[in-house]
C-alpha atoms as a PDB file:
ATOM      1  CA  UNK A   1      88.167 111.994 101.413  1.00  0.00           C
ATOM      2  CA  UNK A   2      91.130 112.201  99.311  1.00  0.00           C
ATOM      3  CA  UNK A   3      93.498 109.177  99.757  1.00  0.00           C
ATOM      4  CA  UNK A   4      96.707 109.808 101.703  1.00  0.00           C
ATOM      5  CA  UNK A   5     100.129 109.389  99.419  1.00  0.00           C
ATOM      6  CA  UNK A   6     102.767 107.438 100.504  1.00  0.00           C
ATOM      7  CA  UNK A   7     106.348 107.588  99.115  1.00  0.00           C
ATOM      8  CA  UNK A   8     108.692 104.922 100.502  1.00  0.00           C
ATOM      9  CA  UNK A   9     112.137 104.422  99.665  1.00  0.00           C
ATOM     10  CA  UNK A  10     114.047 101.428 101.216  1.00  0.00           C
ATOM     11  CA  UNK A  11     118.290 102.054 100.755  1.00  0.00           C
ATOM     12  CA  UNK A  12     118.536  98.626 101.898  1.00  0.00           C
ATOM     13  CA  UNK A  13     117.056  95.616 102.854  1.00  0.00           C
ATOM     14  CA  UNK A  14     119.627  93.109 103.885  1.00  0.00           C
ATOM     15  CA  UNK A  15     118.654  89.357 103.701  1.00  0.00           C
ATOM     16  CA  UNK A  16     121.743  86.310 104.124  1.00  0.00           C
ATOM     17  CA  UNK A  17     121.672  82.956 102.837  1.00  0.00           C
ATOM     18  CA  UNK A  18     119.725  83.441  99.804  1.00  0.00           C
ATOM     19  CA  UNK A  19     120.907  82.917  96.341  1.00  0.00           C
ATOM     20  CA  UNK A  20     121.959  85.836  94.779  1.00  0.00           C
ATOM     21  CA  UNK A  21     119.367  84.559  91.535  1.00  0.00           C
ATOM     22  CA  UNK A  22     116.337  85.022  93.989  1.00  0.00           C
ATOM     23  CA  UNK A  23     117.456  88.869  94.682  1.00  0.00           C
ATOM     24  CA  UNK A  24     114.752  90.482  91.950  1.00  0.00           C
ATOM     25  CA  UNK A  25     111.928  88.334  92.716  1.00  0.00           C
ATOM     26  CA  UNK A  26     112.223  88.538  96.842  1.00  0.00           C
ATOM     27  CA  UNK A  27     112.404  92.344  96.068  1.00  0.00           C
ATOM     28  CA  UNK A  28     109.789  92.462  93.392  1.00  0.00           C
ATOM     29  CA  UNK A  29     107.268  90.300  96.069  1.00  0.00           C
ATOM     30  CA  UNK A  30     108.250  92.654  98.949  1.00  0.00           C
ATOM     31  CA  UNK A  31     108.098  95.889  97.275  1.00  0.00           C
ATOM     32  CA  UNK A  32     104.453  94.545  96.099  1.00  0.00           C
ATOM     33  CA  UNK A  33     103.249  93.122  99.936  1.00  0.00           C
ATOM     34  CA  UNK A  34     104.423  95.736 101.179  1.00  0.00           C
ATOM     35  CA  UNK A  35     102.295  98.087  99.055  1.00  0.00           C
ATOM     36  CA  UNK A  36      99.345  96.201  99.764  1.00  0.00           C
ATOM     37  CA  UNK A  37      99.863  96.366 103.703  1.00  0.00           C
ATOM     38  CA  UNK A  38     100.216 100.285 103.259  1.00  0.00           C
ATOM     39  CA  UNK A  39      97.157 100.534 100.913  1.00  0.00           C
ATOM     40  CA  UNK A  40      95.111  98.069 102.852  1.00  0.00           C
ATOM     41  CA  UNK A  41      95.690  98.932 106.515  1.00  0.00           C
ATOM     42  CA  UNK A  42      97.781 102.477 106.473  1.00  0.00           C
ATOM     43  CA  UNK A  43     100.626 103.826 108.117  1.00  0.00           C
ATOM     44  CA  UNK A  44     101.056 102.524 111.797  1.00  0.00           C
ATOM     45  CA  UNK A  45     100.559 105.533 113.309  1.00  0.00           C
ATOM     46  CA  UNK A  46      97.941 108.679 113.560  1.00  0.00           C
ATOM     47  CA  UNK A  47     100.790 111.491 114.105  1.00  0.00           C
ATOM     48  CA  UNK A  48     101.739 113.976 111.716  1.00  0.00           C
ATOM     49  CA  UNK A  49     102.351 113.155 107.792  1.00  0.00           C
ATOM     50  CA  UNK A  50     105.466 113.155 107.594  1.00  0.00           C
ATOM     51  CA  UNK A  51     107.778 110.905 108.259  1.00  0.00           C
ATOM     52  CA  UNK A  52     111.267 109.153 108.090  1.00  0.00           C
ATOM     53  CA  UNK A  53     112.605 106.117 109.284  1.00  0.00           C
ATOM     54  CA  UNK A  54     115.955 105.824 109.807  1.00  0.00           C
ATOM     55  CA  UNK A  55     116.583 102.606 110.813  1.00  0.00           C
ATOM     56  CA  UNK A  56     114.535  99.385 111.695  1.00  0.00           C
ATOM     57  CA  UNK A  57     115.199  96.230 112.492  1.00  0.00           C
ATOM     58  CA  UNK A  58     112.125  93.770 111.713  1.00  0.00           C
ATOM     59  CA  UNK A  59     111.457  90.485 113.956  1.00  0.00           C
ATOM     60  CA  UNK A  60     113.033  87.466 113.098  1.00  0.00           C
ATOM     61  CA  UNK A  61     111.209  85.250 110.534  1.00  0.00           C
ATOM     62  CA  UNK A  62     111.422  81.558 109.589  1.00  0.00           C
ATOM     63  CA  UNK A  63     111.471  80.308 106.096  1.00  0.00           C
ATOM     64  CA  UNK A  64     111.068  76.663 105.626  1.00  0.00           C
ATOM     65  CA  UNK A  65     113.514  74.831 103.355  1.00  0.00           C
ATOM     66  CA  UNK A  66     112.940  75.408  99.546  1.00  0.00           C
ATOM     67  CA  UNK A  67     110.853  78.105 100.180  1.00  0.00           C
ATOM     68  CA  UNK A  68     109.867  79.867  97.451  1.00  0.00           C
ATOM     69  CA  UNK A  69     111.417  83.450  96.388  1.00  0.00           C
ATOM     70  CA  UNK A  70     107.790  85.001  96.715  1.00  0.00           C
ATOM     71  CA  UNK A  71     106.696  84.081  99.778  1.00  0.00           C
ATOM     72  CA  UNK A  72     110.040  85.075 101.307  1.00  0.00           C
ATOM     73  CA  UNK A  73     109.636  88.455 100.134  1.00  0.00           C
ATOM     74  CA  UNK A  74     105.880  88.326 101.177  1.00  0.00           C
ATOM     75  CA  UNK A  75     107.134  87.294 104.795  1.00  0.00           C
ATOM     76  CA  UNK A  76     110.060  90.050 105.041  1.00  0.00           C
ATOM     77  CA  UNK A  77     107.518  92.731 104.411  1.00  0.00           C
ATOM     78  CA  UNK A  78     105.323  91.729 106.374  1.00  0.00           C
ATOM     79  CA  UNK A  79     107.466  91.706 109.368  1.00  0.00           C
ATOM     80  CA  UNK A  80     108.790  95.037 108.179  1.00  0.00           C
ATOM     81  CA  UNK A  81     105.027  96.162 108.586  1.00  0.00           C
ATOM     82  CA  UNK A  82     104.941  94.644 111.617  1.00  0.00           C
ATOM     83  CA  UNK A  83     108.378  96.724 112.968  1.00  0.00           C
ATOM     84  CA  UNK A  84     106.981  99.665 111.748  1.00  0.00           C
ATOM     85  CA  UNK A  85     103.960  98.904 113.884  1.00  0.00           C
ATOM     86  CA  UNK A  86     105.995  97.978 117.150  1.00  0.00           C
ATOM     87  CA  UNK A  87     108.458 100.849 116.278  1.00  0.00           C
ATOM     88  CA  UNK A  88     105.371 103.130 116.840  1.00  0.00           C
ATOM     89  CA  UNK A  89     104.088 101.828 119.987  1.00  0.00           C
ATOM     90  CA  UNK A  90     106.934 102.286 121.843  1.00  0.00           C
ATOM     91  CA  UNK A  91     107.636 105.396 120.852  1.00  0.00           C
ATOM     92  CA  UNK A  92     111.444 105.170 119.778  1.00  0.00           C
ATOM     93  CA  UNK A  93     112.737 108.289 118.427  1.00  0.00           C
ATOM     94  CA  UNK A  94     112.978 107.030 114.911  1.00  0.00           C
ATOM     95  CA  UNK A  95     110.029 108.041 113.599  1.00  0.00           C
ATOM     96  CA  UNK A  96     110.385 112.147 113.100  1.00  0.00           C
ATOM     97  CA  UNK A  97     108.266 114.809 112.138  1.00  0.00           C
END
């Protein structure tokens, strides 16, 4: 079976309070989480192939004090994952065909 393709864009990904030095490397460790979720487990849904998000608003996360650049980027795509997943099973019209 020939493995699915998925193109993602993200316009935006708005974080607050972080120093503007930590921008590339939160990006660079989202961008690459959230690659592995996709590879790993999938899309979060079984409906057609195409689709478009066109907004979505991920859970609230907590980052310790001195956290590290990485694993903030690790935890912002992984609740972005995890949006995309509750996004799905409720059925909101943002996901469209």
């Amino acid at each position: 079976m020939k493995p699915r393709q998925i193109d993602l864009h993200v316009e935006e990904l708005i974080l607050e309070g972080f120093p503007v030095a930590d921008r590339q490397v939160i990006g660079i460790a989202f961008r690459a989480e959230l690659t592995r979720l996709l590879t790993d487990q999938g899309l979060p849904t079984d409906k057609a192939v195409s689709r478009q998000v066109a907004a979505l608003s991920a859970r609230p996360i907590t980052i310790t004090a001195g956290a590290r650049p990485e694993a903030v980027g690790i935890q912002t795509a992984r609740a972005v994952y995890q949006g995309l997943q509750a996004d799905n099973q409720r059925g909101t019209p943002h996901w469209k065909s």
